[in-house]
N, C-alpha and C. Protein backbone atom coordinates (compact mmCIF):
# COMPACT_ATOMS: atom_id res chain seq x y z
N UNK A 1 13.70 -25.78 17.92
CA UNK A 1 13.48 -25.09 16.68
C UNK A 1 14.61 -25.45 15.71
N UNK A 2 14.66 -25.95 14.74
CA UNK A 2 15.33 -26.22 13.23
C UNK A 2 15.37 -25.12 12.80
N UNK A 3 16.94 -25.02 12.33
CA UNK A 3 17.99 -24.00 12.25
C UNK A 3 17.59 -24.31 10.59
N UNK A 4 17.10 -22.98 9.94
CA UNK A 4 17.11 -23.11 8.25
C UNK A 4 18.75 -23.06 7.34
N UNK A 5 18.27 -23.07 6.45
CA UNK A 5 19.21 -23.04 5.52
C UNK A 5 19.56 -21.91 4.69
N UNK A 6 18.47 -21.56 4.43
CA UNK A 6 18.48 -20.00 4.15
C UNK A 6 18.33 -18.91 4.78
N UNK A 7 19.18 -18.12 4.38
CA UNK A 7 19.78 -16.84 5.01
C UNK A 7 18.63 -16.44 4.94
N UNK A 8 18.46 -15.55 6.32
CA UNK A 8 17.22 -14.61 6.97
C UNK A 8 17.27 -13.57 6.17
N UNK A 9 16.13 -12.80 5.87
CA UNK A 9 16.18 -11.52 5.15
C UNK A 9 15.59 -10.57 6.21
N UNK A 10 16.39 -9.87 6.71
CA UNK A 10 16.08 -8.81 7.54
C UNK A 10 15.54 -7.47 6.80
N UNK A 11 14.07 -6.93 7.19
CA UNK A 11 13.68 -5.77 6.58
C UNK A 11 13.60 -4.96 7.85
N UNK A 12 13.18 -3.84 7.50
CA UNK A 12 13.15 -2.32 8.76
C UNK A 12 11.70 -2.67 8.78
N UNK A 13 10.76 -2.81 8.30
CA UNK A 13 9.55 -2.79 8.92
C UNK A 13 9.10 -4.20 8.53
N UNK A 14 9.30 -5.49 9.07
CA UNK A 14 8.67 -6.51 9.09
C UNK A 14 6.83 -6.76 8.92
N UNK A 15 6.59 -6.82 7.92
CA UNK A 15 4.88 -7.39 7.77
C UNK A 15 4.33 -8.08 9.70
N UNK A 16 3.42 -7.62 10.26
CA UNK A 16 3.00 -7.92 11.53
C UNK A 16 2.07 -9.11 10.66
N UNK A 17 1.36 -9.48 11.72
CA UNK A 17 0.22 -10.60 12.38
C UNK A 17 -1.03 -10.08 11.57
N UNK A 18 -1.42 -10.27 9.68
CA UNK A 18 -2.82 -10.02 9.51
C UNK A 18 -4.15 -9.69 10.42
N UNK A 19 -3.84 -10.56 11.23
CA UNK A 19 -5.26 -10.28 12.56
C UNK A 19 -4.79 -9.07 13.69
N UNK A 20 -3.57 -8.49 13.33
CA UNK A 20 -3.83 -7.47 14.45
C UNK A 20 -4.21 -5.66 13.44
N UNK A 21 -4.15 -5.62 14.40
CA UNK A 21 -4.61 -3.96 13.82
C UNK A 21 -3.30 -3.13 13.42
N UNK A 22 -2.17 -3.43 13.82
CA UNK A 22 -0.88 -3.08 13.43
C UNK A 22 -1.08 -3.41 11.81
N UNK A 23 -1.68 -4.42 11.49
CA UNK A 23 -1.36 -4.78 10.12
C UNK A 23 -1.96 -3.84 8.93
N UNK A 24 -2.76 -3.46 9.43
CA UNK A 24 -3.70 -2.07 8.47
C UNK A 24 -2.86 -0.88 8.33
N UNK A 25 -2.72 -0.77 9.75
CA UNK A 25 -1.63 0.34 9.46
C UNK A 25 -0.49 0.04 8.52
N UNK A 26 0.37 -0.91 8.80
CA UNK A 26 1.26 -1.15 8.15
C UNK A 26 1.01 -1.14 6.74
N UNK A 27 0.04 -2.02 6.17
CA UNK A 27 -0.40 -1.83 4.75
C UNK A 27 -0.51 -0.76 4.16
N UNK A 28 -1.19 -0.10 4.87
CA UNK A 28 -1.89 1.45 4.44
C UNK A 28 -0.39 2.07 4.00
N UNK A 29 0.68 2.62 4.73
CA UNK A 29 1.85 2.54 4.72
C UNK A 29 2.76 2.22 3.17
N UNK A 30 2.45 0.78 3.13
CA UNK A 30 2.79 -0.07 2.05
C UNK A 30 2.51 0.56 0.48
N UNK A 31 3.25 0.92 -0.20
CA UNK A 31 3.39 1.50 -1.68
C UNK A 31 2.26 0.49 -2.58
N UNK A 32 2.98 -0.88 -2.64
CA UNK A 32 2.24 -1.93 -3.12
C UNK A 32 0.94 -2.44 -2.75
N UNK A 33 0.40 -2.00 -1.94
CA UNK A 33 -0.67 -2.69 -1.47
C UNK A 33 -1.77 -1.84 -1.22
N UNK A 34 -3.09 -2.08 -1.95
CA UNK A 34 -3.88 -1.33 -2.58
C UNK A 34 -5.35 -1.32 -1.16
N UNK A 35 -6.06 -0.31 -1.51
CA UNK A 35 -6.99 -0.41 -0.37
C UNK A 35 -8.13 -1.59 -0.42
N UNK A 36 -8.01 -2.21 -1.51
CA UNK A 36 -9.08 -3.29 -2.57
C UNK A 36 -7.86 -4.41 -1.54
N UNK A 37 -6.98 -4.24 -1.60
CA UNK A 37 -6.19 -5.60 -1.15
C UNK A 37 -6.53 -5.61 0.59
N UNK A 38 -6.55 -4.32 1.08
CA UNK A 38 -6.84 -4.84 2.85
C UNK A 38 -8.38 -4.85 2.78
N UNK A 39 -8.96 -4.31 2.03
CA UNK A 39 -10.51 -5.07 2.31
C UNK A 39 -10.21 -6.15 2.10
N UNK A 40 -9.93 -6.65 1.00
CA UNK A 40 -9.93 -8.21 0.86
C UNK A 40 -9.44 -8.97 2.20
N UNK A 41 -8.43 -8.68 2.74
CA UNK A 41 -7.89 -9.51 3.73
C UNK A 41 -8.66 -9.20 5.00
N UNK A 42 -8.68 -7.83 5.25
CA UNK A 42 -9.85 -7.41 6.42
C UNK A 42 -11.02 -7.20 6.62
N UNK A 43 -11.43 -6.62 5.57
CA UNK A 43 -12.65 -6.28 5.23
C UNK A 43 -13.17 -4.98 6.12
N UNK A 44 -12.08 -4.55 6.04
CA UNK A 44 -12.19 -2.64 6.12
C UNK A 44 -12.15 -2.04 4.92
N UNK A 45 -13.14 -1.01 4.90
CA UNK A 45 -13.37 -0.48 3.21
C UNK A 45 -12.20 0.97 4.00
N UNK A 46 -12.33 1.38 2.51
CA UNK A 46 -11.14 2.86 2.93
C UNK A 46 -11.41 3.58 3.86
N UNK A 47 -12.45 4.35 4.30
CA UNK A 47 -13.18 4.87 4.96
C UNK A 47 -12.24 4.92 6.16
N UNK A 48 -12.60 3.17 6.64
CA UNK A 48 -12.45 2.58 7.77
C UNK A 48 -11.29 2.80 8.22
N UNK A 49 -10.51 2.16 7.07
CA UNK A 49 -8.94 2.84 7.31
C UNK A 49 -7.98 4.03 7.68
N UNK A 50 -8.95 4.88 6.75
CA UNK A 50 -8.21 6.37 6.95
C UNK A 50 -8.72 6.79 8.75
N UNK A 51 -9.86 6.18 9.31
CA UNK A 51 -10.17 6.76 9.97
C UNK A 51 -9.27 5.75 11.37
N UNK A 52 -8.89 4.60 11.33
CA UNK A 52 -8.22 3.58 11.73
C UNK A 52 -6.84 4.26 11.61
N UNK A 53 -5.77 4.97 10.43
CA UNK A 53 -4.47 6.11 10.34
C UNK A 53 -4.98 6.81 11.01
N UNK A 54 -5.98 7.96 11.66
CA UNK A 54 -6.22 9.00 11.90
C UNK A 54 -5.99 8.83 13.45
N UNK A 55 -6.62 8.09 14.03
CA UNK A 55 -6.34 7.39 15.56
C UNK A 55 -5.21 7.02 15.84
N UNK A 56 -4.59 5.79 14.98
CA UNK A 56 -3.08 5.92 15.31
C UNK A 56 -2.21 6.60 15.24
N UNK A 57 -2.05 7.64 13.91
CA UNK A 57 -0.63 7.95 13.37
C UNK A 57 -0.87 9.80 14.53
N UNK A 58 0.14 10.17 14.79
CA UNK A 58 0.56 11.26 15.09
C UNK A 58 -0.55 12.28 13.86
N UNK A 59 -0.94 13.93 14.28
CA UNK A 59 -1.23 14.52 13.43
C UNK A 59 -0.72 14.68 11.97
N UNK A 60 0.31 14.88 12.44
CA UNK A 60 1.59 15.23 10.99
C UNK A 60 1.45 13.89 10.22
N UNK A 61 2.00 13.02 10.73
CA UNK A 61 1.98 12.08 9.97
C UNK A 61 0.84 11.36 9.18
N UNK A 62 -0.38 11.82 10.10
CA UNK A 62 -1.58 11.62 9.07
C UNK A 62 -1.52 12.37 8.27
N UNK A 63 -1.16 13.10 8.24
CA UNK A 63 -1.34 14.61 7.14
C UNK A 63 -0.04 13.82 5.72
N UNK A 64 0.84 13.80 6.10
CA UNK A 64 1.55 12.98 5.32
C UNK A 64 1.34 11.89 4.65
N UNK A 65 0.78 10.85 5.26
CA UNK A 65 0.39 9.51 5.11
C UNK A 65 -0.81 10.07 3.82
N UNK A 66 -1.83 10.68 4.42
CA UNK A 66 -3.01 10.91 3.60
C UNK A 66 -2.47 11.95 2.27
N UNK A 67 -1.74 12.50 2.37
CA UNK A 67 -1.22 12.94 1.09
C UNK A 67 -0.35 12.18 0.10
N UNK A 68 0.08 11.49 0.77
CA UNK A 68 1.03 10.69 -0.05
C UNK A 68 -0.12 9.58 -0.78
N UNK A 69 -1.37 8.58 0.20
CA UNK A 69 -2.03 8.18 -0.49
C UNK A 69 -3.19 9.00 -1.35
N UNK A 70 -3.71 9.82 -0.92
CA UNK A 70 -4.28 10.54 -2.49
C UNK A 70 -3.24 10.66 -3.76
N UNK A 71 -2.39 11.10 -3.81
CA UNK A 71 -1.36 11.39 -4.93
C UNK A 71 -1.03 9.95 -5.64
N UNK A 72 -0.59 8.86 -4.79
CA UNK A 72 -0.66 7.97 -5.57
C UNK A 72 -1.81 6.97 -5.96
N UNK A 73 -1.67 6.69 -8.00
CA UNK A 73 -2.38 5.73 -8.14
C UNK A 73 -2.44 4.48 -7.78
N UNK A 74 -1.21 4.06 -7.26
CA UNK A 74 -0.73 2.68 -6.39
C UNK A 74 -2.23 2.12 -6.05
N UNK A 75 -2.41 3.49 -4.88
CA UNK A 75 -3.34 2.64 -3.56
C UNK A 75 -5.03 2.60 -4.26
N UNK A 76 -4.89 3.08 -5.35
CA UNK A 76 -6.24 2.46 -5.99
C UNK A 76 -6.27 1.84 -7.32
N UNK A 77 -6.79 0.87 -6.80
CA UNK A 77 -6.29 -0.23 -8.28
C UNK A 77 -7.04 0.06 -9.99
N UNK A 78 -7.80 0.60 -9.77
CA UNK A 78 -8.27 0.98 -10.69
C UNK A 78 -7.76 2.24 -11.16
N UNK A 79 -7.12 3.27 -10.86
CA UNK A 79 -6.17 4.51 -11.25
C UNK A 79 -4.64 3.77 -11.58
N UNK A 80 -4.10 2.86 -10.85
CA UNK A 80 -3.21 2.26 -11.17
C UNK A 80 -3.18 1.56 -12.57
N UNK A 81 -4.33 0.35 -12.62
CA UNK A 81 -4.05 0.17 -14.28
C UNK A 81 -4.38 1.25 -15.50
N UNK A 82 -5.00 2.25 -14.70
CA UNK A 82 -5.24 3.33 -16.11
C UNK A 82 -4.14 4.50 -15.86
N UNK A 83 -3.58 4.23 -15.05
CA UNK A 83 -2.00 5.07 -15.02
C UNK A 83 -0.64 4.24 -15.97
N UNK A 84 -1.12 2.69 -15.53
CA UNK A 84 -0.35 1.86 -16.49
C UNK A 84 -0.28 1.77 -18.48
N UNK A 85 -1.69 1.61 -18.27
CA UNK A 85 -2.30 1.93 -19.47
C UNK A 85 -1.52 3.11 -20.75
N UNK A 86 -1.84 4.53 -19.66
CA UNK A 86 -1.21 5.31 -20.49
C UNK A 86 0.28 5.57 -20.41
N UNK A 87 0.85 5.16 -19.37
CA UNK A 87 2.43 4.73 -19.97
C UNK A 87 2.78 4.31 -20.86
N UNK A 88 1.72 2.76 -20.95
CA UNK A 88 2.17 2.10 -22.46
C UNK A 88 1.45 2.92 -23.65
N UNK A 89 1.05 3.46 -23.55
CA UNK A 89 0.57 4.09 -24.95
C UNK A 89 1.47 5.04 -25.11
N UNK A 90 2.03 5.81 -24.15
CA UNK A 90 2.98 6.59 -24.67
C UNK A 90 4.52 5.96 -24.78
N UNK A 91 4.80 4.76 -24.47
CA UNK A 91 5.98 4.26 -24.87
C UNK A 91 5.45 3.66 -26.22
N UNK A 92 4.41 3.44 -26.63
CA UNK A 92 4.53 2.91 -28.12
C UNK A 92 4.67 3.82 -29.19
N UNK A 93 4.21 4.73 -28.47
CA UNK A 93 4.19 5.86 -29.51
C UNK A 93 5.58 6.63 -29.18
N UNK A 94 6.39 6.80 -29.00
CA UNK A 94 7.46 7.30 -28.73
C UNK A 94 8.87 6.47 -29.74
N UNK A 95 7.95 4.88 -29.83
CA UNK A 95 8.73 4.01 -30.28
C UNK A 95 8.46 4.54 -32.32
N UNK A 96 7.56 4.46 -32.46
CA UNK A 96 7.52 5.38 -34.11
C UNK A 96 7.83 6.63 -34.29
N UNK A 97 8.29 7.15 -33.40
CA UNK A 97 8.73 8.52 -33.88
C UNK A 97 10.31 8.63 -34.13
């Protein structure tokens, strides 16, 4: 194995293996990464997922997990750009006053 050149970036939760089932979880998890984005890669619709967290994660932590994703517009891309949206409308307008 060839020793790189660039310095390793060590994270606490390393991205797993797309093809395993660790990886849904992990996404789901993921702030950035929208439920439109693991269908795309898996082709699990939300459903699938929450019910895929519900099996793995501890009670509590589903309870957590699933609150934290309802609340944010992150994990749906379409609440996300119309959460974006009205940010910028209210930074423009903040800017004439």
């Amino acid at each position: 194995m060839k020793k790189s050149h660039r310095p390793q970036t060590r994270v606490k939760n390393p991205e797993p293996n797309p093809m395993s089932p660790d990886w849904v979880v992990w996404a789901a998890w993921a702030d950035r990464i929208t439920f439109e984005d693991i269908k795309k890669k898996t082709g699990k619709t939300e459903n699938e997922v929450i019910k895929i967290m519900r099996k793995t994660l501890k009670p509590s932590s589903f309870r957590l997990w699933r609150k934290r994703a309802k609340n944010q517009s992150i994990k749906h891309r379409k609440k996300f750009e119309i959460s974006r949206k009205e940010i910028r409308r209210k930074i423009k307008k903040s800017d004439y006053i």
